[in-house]
Protein backbone atom coordinates (compact mmCIF):
# COMPACT_ATOMS: atom_id res chain seq x y z
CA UNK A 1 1.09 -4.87 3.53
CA UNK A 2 4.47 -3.63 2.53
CA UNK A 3 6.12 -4.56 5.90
CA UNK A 4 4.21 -7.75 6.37
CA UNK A 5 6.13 -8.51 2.84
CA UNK A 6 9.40 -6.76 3.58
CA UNK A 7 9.79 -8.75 6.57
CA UNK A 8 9.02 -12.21 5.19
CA UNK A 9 10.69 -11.88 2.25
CA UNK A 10 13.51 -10.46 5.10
CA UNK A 11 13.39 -13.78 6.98
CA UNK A 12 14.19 -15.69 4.36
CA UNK A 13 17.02 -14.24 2.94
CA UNK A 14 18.51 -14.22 6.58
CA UNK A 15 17.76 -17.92 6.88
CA UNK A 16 18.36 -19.44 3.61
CA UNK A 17 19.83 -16.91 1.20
CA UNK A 18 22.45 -15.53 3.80
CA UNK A 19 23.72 -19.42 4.73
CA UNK A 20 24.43 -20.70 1.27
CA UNK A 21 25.81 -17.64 0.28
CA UNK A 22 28.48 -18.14 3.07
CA UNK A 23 28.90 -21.56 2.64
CA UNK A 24 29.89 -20.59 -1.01
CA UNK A 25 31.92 -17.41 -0.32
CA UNK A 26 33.45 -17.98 3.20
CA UNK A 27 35.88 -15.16 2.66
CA UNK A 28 33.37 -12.48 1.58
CA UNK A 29 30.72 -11.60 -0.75
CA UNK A 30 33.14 -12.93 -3.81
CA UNK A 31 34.31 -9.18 -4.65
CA UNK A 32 37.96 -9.76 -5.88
CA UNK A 33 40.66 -8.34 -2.96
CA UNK A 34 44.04 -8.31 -5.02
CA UNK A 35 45.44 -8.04 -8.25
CA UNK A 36 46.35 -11.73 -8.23
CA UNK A 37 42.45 -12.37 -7.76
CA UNK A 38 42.12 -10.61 -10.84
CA UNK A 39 44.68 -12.30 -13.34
CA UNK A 40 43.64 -15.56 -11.72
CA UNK A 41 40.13 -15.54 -11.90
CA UNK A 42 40.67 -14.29 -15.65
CA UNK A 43 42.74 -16.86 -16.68
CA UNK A 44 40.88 -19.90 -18.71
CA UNK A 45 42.04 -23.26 -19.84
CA UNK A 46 44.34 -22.82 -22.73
CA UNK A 47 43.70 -26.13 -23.39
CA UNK A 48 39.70 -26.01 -23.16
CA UNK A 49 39.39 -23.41 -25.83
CA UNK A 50 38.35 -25.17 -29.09
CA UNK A 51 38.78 -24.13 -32.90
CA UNK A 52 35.90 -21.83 -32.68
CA UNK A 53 36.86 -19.93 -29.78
CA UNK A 54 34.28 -21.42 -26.88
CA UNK A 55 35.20 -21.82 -23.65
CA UNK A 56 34.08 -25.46 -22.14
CA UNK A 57 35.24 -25.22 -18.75
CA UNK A 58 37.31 -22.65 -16.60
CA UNK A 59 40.63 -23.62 -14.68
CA UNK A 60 39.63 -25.46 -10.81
CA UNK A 61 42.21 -22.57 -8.87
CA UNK A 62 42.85 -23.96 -5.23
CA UNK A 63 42.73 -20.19 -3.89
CA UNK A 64 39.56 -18.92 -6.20
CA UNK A 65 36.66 -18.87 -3.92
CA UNK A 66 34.69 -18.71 -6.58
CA UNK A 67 32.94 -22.78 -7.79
CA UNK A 68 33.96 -23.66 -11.32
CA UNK A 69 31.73 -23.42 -13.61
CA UNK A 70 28.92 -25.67 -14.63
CA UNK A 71 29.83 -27.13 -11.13
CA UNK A 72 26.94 -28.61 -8.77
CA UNK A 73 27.74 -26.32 -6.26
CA UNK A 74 27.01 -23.48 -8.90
CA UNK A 75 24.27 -25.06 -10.18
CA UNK A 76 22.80 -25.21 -6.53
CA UNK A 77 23.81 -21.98 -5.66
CA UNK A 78 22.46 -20.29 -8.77
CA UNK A 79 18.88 -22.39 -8.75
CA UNK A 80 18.30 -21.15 -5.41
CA UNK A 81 18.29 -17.85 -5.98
CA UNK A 82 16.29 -18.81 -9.17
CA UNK A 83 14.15 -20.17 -7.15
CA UNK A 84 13.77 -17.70 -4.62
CA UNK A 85 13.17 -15.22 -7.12
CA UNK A 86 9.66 -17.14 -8.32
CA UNK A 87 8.78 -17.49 -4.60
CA UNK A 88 9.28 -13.68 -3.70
CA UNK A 89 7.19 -12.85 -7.07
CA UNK A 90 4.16 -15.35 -6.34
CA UNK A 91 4.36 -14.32 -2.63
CA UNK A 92 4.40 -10.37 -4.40
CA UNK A 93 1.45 -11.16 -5.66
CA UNK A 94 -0.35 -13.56 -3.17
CA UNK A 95 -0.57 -10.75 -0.86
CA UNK A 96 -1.61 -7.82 -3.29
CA UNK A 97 -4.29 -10.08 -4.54
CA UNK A 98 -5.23 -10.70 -0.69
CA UNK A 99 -5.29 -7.21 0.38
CA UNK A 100 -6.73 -6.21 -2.64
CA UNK A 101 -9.83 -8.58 -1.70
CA UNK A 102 -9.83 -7.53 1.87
CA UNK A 103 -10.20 -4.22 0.48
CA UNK A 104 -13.15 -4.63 -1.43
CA UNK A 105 -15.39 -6.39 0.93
CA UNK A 106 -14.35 -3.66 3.37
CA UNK A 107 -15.52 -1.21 0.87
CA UNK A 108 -18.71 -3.63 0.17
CA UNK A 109 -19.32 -4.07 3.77
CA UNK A 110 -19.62 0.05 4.07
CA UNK A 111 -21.79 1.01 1.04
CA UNK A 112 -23.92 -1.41 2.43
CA UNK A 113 -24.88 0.03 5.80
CA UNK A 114 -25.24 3.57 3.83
CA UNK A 115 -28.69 4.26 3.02
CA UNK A 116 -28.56 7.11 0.31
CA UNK A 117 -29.42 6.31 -3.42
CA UNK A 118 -25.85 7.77 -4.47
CA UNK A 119 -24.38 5.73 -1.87
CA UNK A 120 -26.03 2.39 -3.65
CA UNK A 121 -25.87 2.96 -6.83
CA UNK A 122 -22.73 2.10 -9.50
CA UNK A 123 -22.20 2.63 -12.14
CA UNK A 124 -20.75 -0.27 -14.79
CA UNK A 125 -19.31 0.31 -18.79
CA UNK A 126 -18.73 -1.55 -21.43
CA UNK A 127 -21.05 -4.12 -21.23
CA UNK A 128 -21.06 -6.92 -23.98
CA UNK A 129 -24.24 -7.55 -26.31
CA UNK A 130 -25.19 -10.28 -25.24
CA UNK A 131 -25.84 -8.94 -21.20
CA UNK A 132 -27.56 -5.75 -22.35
CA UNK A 133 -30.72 -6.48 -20.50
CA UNK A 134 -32.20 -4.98 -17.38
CA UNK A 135 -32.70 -8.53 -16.18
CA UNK A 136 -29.64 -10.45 -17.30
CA UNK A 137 -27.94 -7.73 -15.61
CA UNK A 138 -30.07 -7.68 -12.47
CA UNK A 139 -29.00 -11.62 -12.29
CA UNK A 140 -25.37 -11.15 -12.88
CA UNK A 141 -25.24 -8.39 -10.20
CA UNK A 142 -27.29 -10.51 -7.59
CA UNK A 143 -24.32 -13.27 -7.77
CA UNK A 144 -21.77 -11.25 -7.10
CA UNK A 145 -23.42 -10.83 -3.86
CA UNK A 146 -23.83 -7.05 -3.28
CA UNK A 147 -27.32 -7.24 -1.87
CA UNK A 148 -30.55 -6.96 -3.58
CA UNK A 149 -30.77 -5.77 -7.48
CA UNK A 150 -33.78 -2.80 -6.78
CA UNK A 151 -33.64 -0.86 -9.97
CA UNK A 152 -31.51 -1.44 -13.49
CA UNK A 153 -31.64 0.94 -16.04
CA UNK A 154 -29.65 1.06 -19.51
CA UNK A 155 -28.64 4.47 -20.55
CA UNK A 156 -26.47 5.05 -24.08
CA UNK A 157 -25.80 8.35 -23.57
CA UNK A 158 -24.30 9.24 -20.28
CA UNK A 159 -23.02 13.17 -20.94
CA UNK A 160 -25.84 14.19 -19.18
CA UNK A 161 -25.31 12.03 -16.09
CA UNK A 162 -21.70 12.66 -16.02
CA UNK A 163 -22.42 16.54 -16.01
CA UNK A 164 -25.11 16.40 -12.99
CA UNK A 165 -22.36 13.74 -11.19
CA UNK A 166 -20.00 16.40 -12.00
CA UNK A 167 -22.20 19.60 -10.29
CA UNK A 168 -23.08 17.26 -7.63
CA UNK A 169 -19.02 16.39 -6.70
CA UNK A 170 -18.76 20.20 -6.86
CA UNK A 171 -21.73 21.17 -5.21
CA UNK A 172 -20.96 19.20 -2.33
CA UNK A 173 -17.20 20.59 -2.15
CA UNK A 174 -18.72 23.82 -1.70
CA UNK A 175 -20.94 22.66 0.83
CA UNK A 176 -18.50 21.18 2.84
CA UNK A 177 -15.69 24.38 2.63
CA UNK A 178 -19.21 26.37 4.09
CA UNK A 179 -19.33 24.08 6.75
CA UNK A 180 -15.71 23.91 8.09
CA UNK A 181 -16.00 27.68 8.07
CA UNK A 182 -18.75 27.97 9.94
CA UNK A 183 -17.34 25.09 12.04
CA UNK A 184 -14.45 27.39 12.71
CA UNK A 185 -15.94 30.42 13.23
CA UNK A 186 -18.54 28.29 16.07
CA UNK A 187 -15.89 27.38 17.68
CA UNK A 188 -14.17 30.37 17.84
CA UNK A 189 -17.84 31.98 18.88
CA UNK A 190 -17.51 29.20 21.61
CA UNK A 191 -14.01 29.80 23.19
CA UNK A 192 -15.04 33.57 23.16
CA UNK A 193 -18.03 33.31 24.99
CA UNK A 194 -16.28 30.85 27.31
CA UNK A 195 -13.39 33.64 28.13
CA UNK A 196 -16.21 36.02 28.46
CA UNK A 197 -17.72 33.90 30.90
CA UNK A 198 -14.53 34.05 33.58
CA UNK A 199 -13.89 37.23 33.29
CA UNK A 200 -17.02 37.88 34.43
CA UNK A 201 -16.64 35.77 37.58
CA UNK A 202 -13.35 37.02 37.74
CA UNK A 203 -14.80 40.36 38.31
CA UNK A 204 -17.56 39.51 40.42
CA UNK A 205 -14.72 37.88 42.76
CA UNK A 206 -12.91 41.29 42.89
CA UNK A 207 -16.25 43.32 43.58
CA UNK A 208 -17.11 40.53 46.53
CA UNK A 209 -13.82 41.03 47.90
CA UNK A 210 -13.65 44.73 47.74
CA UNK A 211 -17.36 44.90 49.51
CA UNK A 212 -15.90 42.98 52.05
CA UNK A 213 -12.61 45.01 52.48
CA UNK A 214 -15.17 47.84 52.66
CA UNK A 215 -17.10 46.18 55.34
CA UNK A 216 -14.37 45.43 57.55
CA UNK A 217 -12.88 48.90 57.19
CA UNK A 218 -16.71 50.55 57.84
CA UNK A 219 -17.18 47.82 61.09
């Protein structure tokens, strides 16, 4: 997902953002060069400034690459990146909220081709009044399209559950370390009975040959 976004968002800065920010800084990215940049690009209409001290409008310099301000080249050049900045965030999260879905009926479409009880059973909290009931439940589940509602059942205290969900997680970590070790140790059985296995008809292939180096020596 990450480089499907990278490299859209990646296309349009190379296509849009890159052009107008060329067209308004042909001589660079707009990072001053000299210290005559500097006291230019610093220096403000004497005549602008008003009794209280604000600034209206800045001095139009021939050599400033830079657009005066509150001009409609600024104003275009700033709005675009305004409004490229809404357009990467919706597109952000346009895709999240796409994957995100994609996920889940991936995730729906597996639990339901497992046929276990664990497998098909969920578990949901905090439940408002008014839907606490086994069949306003049963209904609400059946909409969202999961499959067939066969059981519901309301419990209010859950320590119980959580601690025989608990020794199950653990029970079935131990399970499965017991059988990567014994799937190890088969497959080391395996490779040993399978070295055991030529040697052997390496040796009968020496004994043959020596029987008939006997043979030939006897004849």
């Amino acid at each position: 997902m990450s480089a499907h976004l990278f490299s859209i968002m990646f296309f349009f800065a190379l296509t849009v953002l890159l052009p107008i920010n060329s067209t308004m800084f042909p001589s660079g990215d707009g990072v001053v060069k000299s210290k005559l940049q500097v006291q230019t690009r610093s220096l403000w209409d004497e005549s602008s400034i008003d009794n209280n001290g604000t600034v209206t409008q800045c001095t139009d310099l021939t050599h400033n690459d830079h657009p005066c301000v509150g001009g409609a080249k600024l104003q275009m050049f700033t709005g675009s990146y305004l409004v490229f900045t809404y357009f990467f965030t919706f597109l952000t999260l346009y895709m999240v909220n796409r994957h995100t879905r994609c996920i889940l009926r991936i995730h729906q479409d597996y639990l339901g081709t497992q046929s276990t009880i664990a497998d098909q059973t969920f578990h949901i909290t905090g439940i408002p009044k008014e839907l606490k009931d086994e069949n306003r439940i049963r209904q609400l589940v059946e909409k969202l399209n999961f499959g067939d509602v066969v059981i519901v059942t309301l419990c209010h205290n859950w320590a119980p559950v959580d601690k025989l969900v608990a020794d199950r997680s653990k029970e079935l970590r131990e399970l499965e370390r017991a059988w990567s070790v014994l799937h190890w140790k088969r497959q080391d059985i395996l490779k040993a009975k399978q070295e055991q296995a030529v040697r052997s008809t390496s040796f009968s292939v020496d004994q043959h040959d020596l029987l008939d180096i006997e043979d030939v020596t006897l004849g």
